[in-house]
C-alpha atoms as a PDB file:
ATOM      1  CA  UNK A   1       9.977   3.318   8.377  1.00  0.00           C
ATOM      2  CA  UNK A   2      10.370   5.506   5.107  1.00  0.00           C
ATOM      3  CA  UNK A   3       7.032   7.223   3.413  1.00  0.00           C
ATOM      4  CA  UNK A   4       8.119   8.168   0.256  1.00  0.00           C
ATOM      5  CA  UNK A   5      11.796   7.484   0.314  1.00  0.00           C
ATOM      6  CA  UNK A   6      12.140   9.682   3.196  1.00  0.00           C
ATOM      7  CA  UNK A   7      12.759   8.272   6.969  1.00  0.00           C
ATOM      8  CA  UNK A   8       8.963   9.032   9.106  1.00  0.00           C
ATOM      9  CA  UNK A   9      10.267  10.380  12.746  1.00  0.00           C
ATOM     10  CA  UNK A  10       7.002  12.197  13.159  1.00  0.00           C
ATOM     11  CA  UNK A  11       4.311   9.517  14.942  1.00  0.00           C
ATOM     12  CA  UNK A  12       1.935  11.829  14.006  1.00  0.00           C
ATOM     13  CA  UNK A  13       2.076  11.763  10.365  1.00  0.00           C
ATOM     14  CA  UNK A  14      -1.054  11.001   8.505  1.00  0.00           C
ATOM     15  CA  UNK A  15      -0.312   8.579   5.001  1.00  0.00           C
ATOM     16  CA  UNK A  16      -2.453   7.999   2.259  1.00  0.00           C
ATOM     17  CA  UNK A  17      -3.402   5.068   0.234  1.00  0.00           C
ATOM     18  CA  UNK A  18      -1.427   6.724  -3.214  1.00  0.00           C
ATOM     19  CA  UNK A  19       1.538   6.882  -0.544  1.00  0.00           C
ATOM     20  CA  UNK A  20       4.675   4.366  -0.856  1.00  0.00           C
ATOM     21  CA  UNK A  21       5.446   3.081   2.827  1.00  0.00           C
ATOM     22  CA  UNK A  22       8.194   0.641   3.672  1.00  0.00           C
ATOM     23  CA  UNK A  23       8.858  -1.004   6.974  1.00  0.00           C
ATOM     24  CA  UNK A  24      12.748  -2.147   6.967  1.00  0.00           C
ATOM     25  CA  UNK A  25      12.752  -3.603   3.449  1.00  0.00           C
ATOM     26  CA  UNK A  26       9.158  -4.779   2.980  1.00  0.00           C
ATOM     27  CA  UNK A  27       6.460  -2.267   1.214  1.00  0.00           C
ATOM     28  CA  UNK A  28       3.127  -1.732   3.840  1.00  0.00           C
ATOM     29  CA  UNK A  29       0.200  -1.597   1.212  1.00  0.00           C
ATOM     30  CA  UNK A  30      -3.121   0.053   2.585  1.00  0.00           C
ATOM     31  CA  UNK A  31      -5.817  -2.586   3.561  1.00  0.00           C
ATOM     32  CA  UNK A  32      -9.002  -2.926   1.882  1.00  0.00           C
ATOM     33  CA  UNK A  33     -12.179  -1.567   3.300  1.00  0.00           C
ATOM     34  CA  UNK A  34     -14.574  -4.614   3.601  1.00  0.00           C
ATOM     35  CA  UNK A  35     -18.446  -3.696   4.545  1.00  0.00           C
ATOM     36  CA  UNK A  36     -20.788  -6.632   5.460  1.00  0.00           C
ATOM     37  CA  UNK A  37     -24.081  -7.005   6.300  1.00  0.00           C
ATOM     38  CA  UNK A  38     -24.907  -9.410   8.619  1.00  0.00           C
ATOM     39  CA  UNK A  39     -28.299 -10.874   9.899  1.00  0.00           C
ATOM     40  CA  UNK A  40     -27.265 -11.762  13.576  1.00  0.00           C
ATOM     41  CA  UNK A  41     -28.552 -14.693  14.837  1.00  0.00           C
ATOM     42  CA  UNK A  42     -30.209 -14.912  18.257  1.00  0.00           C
ATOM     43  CA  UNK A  43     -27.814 -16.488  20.688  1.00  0.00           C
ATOM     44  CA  UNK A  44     -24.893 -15.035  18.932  1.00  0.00           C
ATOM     45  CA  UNK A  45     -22.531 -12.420  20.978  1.00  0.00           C
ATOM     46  CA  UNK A  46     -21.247  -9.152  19.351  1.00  0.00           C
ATOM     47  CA  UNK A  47     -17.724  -9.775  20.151  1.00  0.00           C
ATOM     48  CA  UNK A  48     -14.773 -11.385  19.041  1.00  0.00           C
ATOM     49  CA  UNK A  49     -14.060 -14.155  21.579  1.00  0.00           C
ATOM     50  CA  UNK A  50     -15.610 -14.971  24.086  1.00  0.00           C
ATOM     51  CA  UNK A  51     -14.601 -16.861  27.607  1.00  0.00           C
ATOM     52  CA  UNK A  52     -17.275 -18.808  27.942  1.00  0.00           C
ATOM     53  CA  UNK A  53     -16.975 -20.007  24.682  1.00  0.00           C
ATOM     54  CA  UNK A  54     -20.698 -19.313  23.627  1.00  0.00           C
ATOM     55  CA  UNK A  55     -20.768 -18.308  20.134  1.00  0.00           C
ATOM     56  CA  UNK A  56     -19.939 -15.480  18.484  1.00  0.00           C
ATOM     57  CA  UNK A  57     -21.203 -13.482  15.094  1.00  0.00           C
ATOM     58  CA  UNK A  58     -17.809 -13.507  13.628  1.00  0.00           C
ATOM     59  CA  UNK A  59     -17.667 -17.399  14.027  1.00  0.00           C
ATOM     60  CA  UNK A  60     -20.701 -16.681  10.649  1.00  0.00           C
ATOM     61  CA  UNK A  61     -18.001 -14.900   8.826  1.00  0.00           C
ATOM     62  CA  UNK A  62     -15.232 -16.275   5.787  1.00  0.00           C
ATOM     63  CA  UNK A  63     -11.988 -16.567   8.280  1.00  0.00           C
ATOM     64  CA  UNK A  64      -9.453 -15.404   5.830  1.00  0.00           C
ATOM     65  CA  UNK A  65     -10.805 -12.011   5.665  1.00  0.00           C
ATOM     66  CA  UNK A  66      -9.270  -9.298   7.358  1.00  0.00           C
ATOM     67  CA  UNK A  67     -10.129  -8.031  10.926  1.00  0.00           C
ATOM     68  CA  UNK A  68     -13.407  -6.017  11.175  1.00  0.00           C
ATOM     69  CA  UNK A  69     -15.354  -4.440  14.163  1.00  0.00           C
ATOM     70  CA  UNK A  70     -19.018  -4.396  13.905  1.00  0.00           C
ATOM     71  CA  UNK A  71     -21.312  -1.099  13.930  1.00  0.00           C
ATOM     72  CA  UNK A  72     -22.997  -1.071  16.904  1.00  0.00           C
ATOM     73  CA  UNK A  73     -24.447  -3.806  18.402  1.00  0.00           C
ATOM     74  CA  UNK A  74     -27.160  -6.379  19.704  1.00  0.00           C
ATOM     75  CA  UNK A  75     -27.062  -8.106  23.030  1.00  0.00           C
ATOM     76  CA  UNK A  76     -27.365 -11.751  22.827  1.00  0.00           C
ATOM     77  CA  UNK A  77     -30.702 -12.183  22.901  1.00  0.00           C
ATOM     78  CA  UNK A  78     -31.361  -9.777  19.567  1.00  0.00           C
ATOM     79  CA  UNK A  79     -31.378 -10.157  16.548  1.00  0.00           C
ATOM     80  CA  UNK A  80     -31.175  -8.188  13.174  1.00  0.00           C
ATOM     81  CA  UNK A  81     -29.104  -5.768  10.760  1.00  0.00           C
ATOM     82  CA  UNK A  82     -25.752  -5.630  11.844  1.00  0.00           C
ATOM     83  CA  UNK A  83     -22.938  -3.907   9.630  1.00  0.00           C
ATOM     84  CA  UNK A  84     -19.106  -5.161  10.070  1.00  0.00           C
ATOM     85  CA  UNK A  85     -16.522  -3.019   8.410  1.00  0.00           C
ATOM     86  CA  UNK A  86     -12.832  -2.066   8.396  1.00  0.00           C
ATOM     87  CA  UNK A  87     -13.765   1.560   8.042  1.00  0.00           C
ATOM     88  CA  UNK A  88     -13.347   3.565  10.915  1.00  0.00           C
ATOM     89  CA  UNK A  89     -14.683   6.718   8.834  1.00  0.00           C
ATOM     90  CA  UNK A  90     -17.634   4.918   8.199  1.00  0.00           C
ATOM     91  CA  UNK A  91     -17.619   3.026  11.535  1.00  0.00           C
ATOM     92  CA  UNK A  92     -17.814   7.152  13.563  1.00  0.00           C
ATOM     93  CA  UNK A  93     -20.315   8.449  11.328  1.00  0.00           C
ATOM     94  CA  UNK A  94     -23.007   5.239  12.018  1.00  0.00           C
ATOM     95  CA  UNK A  95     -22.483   5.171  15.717  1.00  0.00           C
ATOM     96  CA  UNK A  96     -21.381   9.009  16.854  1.00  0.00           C
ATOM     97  CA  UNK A  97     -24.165  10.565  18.755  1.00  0.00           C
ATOM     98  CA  UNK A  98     -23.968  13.584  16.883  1.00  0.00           C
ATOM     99  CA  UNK A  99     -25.018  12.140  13.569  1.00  0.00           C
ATOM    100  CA  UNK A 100     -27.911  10.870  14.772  1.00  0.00           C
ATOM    101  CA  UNK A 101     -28.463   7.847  12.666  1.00  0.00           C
ATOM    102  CA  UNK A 102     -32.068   6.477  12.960  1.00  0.00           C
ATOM    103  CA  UNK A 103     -32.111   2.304  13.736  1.00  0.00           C
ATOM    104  CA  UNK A 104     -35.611   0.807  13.645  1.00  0.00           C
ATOM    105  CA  UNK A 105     -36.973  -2.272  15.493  1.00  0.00           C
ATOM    106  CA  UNK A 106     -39.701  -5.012  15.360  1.00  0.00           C
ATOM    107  CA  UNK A 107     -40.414  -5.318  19.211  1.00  0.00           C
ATOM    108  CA  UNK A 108     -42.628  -8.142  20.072  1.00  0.00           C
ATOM    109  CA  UNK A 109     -44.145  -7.775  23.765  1.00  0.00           C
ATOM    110  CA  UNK A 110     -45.501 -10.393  26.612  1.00  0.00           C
ATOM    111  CA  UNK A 111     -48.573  -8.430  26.568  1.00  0.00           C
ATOM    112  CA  UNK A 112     -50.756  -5.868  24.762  1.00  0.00           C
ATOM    113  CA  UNK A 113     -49.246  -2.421  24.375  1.00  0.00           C
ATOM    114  CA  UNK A 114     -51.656   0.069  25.313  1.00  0.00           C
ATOM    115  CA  UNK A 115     -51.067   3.020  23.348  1.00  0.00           C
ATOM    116  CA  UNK A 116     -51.059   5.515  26.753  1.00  0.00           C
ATOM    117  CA  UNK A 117     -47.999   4.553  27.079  1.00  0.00           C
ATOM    118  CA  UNK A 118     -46.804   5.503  23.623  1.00  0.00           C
ATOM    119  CA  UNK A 119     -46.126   9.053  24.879  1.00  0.00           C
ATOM    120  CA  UNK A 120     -43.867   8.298  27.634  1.00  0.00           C
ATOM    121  CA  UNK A 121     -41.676   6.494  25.445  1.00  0.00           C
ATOM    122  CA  UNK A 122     -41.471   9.487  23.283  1.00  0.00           C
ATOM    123  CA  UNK A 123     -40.825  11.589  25.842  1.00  0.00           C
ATOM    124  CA  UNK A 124     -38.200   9.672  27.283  1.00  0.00           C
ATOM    125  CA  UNK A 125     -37.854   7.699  30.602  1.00  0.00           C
ATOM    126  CA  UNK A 126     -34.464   7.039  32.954  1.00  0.00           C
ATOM    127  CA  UNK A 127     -32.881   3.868  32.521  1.00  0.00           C
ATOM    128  CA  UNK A 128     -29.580   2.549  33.750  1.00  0.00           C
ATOM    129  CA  UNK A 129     -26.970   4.859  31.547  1.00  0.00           C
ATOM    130  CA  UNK A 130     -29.358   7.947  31.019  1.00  0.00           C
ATOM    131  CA  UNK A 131     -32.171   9.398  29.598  1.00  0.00           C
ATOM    132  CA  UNK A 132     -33.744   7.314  26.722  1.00  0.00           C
ATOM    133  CA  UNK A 133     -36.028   7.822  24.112  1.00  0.00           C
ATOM    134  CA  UNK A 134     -37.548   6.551  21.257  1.00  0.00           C
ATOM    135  CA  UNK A 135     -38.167   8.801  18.040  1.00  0.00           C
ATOM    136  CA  UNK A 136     -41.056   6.677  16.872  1.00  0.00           C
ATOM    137  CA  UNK A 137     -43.559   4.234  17.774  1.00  0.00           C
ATOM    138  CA  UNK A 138     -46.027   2.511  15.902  1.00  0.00           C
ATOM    139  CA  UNK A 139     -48.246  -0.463  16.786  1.00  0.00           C
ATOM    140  CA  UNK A 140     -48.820  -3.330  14.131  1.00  0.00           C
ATOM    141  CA  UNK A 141     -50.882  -5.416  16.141  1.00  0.00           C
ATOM    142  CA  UNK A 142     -51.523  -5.674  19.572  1.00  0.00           C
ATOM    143  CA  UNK A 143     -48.424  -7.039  20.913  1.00  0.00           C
ATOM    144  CA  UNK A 144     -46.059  -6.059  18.097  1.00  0.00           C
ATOM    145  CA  UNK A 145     -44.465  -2.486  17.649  1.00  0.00           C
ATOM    146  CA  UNK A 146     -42.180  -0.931  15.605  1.00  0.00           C
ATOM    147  CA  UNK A 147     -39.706   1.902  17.421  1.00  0.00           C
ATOM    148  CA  UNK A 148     -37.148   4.285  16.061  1.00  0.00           C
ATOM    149  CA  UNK A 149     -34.202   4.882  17.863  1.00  0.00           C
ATOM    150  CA  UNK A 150     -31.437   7.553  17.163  1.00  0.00           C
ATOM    151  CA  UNK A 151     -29.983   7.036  20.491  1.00  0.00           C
ATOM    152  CA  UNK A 152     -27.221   3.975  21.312  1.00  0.00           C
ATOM    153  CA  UNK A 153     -27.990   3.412  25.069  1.00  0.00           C
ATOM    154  CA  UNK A 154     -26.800  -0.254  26.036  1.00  0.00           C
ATOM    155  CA  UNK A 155     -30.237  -2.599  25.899  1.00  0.00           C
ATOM    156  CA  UNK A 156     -32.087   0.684  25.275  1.00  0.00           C
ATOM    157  CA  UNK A 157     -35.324  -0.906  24.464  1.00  0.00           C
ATOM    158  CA  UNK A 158     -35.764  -3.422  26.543  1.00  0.00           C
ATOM    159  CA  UNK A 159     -35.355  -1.316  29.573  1.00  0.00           C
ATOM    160  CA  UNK A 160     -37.472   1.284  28.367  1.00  0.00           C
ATOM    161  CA  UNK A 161     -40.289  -1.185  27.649  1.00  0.00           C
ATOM    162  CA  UNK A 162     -39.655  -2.951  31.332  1.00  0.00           C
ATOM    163  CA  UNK A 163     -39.696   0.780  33.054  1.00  0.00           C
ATOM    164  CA  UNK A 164     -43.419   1.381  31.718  1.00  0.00           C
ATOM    165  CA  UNK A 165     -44.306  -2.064  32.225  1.00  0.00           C
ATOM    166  CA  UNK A 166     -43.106  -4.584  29.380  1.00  0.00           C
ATOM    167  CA  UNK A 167     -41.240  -7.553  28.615  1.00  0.00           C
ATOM    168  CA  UNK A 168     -39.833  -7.910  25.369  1.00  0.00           C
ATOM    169  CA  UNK A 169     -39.864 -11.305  24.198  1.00  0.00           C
ATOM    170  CA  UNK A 170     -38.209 -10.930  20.452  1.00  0.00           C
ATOM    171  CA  UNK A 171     -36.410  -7.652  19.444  1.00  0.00           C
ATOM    172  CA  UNK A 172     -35.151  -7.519  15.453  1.00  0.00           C
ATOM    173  CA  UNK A 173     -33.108  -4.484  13.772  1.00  0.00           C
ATOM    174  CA  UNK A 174     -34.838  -4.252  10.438  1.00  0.00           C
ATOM    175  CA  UNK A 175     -33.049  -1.130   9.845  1.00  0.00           C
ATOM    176  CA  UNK A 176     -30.038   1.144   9.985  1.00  0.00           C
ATOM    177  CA  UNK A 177     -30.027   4.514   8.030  1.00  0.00           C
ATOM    178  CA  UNK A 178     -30.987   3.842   4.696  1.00  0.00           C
ATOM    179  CA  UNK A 179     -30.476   0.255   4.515  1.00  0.00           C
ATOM    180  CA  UNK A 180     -33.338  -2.352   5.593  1.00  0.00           C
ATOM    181  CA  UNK A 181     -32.669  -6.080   6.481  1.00  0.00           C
ATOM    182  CA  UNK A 182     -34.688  -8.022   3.722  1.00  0.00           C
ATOM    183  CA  UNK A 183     -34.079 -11.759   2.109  1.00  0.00           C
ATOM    184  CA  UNK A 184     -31.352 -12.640   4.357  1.00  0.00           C
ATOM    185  CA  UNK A 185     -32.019 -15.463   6.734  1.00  0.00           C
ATOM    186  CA  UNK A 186     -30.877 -15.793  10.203  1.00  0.00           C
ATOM    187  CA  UNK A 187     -26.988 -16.511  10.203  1.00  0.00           C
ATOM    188  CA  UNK A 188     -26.815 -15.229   6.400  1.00  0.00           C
ATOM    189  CA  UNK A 189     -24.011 -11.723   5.351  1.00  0.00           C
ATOM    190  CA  UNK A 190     -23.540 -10.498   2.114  1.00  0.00           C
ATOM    191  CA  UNK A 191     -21.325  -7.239   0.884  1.00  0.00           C
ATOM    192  CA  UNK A 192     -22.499  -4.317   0.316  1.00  0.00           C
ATOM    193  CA  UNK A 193     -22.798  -2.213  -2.430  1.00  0.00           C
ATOM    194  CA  UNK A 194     -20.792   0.581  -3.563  1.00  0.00           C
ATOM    195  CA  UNK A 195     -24.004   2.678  -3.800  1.00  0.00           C
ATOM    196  CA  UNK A 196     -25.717   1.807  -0.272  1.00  0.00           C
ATOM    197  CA  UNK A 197     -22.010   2.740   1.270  1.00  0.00           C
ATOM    198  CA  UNK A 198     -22.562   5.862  -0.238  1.00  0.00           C
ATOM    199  CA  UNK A 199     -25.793   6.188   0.967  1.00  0.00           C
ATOM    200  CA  UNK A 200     -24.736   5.139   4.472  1.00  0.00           C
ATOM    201  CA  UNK A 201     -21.919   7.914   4.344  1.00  0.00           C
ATOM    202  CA  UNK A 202     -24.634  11.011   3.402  1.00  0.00           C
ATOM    203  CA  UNK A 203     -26.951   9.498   5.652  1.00  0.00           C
ATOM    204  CA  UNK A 204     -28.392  12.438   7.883  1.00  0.00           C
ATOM    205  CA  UNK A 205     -31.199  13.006  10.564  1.00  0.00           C
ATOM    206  CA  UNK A 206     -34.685  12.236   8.860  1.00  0.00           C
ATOM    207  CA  UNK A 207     -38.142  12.160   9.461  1.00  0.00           C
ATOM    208  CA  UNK A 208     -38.922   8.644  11.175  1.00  0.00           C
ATOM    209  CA  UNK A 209     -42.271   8.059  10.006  1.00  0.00           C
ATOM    210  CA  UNK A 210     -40.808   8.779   6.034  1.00  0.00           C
ATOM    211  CA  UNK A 211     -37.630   6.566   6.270  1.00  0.00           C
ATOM    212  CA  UNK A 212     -39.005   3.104   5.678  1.00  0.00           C
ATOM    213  CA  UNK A 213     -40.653   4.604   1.882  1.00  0.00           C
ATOM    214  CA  UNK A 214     -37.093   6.105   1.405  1.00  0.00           C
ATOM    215  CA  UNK A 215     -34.873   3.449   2.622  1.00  0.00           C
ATOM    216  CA  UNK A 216     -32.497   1.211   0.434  1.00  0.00           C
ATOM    217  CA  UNK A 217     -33.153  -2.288  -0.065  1.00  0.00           C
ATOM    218  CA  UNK A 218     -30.043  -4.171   1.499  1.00  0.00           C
ATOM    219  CA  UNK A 219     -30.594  -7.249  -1.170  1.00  0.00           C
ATOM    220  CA  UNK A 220     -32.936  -7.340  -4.560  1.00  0.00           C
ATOM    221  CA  UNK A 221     -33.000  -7.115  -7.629  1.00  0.00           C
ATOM    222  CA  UNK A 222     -30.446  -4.335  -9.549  1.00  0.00           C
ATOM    223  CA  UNK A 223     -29.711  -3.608  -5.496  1.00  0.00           C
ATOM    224  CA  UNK A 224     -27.320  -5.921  -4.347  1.00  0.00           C
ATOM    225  CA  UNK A 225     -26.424  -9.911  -4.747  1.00  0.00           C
ATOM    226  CA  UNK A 226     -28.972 -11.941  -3.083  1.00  0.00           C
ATOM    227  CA  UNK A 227     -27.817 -14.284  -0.053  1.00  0.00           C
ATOM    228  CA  UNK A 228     -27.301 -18.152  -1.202  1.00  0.00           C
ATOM    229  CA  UNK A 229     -27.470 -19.621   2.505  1.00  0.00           C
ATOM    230  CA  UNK A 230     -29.205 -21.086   5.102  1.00  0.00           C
ATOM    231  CA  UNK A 231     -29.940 -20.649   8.924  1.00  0.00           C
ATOM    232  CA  UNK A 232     -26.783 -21.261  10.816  1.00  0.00           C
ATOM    233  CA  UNK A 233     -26.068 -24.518  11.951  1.00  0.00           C
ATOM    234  CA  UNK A 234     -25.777 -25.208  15.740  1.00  0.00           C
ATOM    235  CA  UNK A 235     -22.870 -27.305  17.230  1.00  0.00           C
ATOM    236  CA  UNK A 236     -19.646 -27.076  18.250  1.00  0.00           C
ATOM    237  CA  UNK A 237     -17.269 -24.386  17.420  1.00  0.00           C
ATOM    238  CA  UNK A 238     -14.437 -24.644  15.025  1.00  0.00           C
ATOM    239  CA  UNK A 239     -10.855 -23.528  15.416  1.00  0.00           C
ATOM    240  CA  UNK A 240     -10.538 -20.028  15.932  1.00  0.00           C
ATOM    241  CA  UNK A 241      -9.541 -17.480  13.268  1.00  0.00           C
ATOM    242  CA  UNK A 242      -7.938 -14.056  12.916  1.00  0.00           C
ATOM    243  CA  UNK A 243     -11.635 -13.028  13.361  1.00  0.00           C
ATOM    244  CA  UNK A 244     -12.412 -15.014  16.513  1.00  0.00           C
ATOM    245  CA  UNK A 245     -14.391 -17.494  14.186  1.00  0.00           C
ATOM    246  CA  UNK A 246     -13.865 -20.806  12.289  1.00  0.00           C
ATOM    247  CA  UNK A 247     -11.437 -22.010   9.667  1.00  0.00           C
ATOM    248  CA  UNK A 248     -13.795 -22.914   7.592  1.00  0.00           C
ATOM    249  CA  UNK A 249     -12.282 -25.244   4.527  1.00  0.00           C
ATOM    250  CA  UNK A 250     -12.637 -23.864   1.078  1.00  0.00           C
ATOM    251  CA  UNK A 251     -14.972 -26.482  -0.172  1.00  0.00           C
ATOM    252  CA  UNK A 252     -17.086 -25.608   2.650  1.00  0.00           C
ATOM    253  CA  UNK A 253     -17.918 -21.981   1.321  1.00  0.00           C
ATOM    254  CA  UNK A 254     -19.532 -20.844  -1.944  1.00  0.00           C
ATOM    255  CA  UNK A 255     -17.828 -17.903  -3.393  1.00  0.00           C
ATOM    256  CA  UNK A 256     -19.867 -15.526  -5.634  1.00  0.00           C
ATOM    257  CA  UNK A 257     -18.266 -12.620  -7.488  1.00  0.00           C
ATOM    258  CA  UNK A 258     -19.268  -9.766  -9.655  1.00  0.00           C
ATOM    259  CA  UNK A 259     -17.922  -7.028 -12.118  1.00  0.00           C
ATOM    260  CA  UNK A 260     -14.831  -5.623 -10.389  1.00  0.00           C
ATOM    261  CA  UNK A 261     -14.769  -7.589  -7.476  1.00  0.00           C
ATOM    262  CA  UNK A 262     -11.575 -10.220  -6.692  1.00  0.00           C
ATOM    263  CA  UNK A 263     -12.074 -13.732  -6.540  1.00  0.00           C
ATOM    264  CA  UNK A 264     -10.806 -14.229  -3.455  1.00  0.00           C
ATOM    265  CA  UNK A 265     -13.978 -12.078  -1.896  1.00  0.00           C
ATOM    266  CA  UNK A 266     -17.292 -14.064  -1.656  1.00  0.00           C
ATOM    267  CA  UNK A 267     -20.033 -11.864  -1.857  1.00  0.00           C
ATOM    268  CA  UNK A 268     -22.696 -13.956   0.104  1.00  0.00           C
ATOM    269  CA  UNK A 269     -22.136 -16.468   2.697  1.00  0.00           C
ATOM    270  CA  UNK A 270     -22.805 -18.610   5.380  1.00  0.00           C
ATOM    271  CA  UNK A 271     -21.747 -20.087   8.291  1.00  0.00           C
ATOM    272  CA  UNK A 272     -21.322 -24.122   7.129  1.00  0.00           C
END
């Protein structure tokens, strides 16, 4: 391998995109960063195969993009904002524990919430992988909550909820950061912006109460393209993909571009 003209013998050698690499005698060029946002579907695993063969969220994603890892992510039985990239920058500063990066939920219980129990979830409560807590939690009716989370714990909620006495019966990420999941359907992605990554990449600790009236829209008008799908279909699964998902045929996906942006890349899909 040469990086510049000059033979790389040091594994440890960091290259930039404005560098010229060449394996034998073909060029290496730097891959693009991709960043989706995805409205996972309930019944969909975060992964990208699966043994069982149940389905998986990358199965609602174009297969001849390249391979991405998702931010995060929702058990099975969630459902909600998930962001897929290629960016491992971006990728350590959403999920790190250090960085703190608030993720809000629409929790809907199997029985009133009574609100004396609001401060033991803010204090925190042992669950299987540590102490968890939520930053904030606010009733909107009597068996529906919103909670802020800057914590990661696996199926945080729902075992904080069943330690004071809850079953959750529908969980939803309406939020990550700055970015809020509105007009996409269930099974329904779309790019992002250049300006909400940049707000995803200054994104620091806030106030949870404030963040909704500050957040970015993640589709509107002068925001970001507007999805053009519907609700996944159910069904078997297609042939697998680079992804873990479906060759889908071109006629079979709607490709919308803007200013800038190659016409290879669709900017809002859907899985056919």
């Amino acid at each position: 391998m040469t990086i510049n003209g000059q033979v790389c013998q040091n594994l440890a050698t960091e290259v930039t995109d404005a560098d010229f690499v060449k394996v034998g005698s073909r060029r290496v060029l730097p891959e693009k960063h991709l960043y989706v946002l995805l409205h996972k579907p309930r019944g969909y695993l975060c992964t990208a195969s699966d043994t069982h063969d149940r389905h998986t969220i990358f199965e609602l994603l174009p297969g001849s993009w390249p391979r991405l890892f998702h931010v995060g992510r929702l058990d099975r039985d969630s459902e909600g904002l998930l962001i897929l990239t290629n960016d491992g920058d971006l990728g350590l500063h959403l999920t790190h524990p250090r960085f703190k990066i608030e993720k809000e939920y629409e929790v809907l219980l199997d029985r009133p919430f009574d609100l004396a129990d609001k401060p033991k979830l803010l204090r925190g409560v042992n669950i299987e992988g540590g102490r968890a807590k939520a930053d904030a939690v606010r009733q909107l009716s009597p068996v529906l909550l919103r909670i802020v989370l800057r914590q990661g714990l696996k199926r945080q909620i729902r075992l904080m909820l069943y330690k004071v006495g809850y079953e959750v019966k529908r969980l939803i990420r309406i939020r990550i950061g700055p970015l809020r999941l509105t007009e996409l359907h269930a099974g329904e992605w779309r790019l992002l912006t250049a300006a909400e990554v940049k707000a995803l990449r200054a994104e620091r600790p806030g106030e949870p109460e404030k963040r909704a009236e500050k957040s970015v829209p993640a589709a509107g008008k002068g925001k970001a393209p507007q999805a053009r799908s519907t609700k996944p279909a159910g069904g078997k699964r297609e042939g697998s993909t680079r992804n873990g998902g479906p060759r889908h045929a071109a006629s079979a996906r709607k490709r919308v571009t803007g200013r800038g942006s190659a016409a290879s890349t669709p900017r809002a899909g859907r899985r056919p």
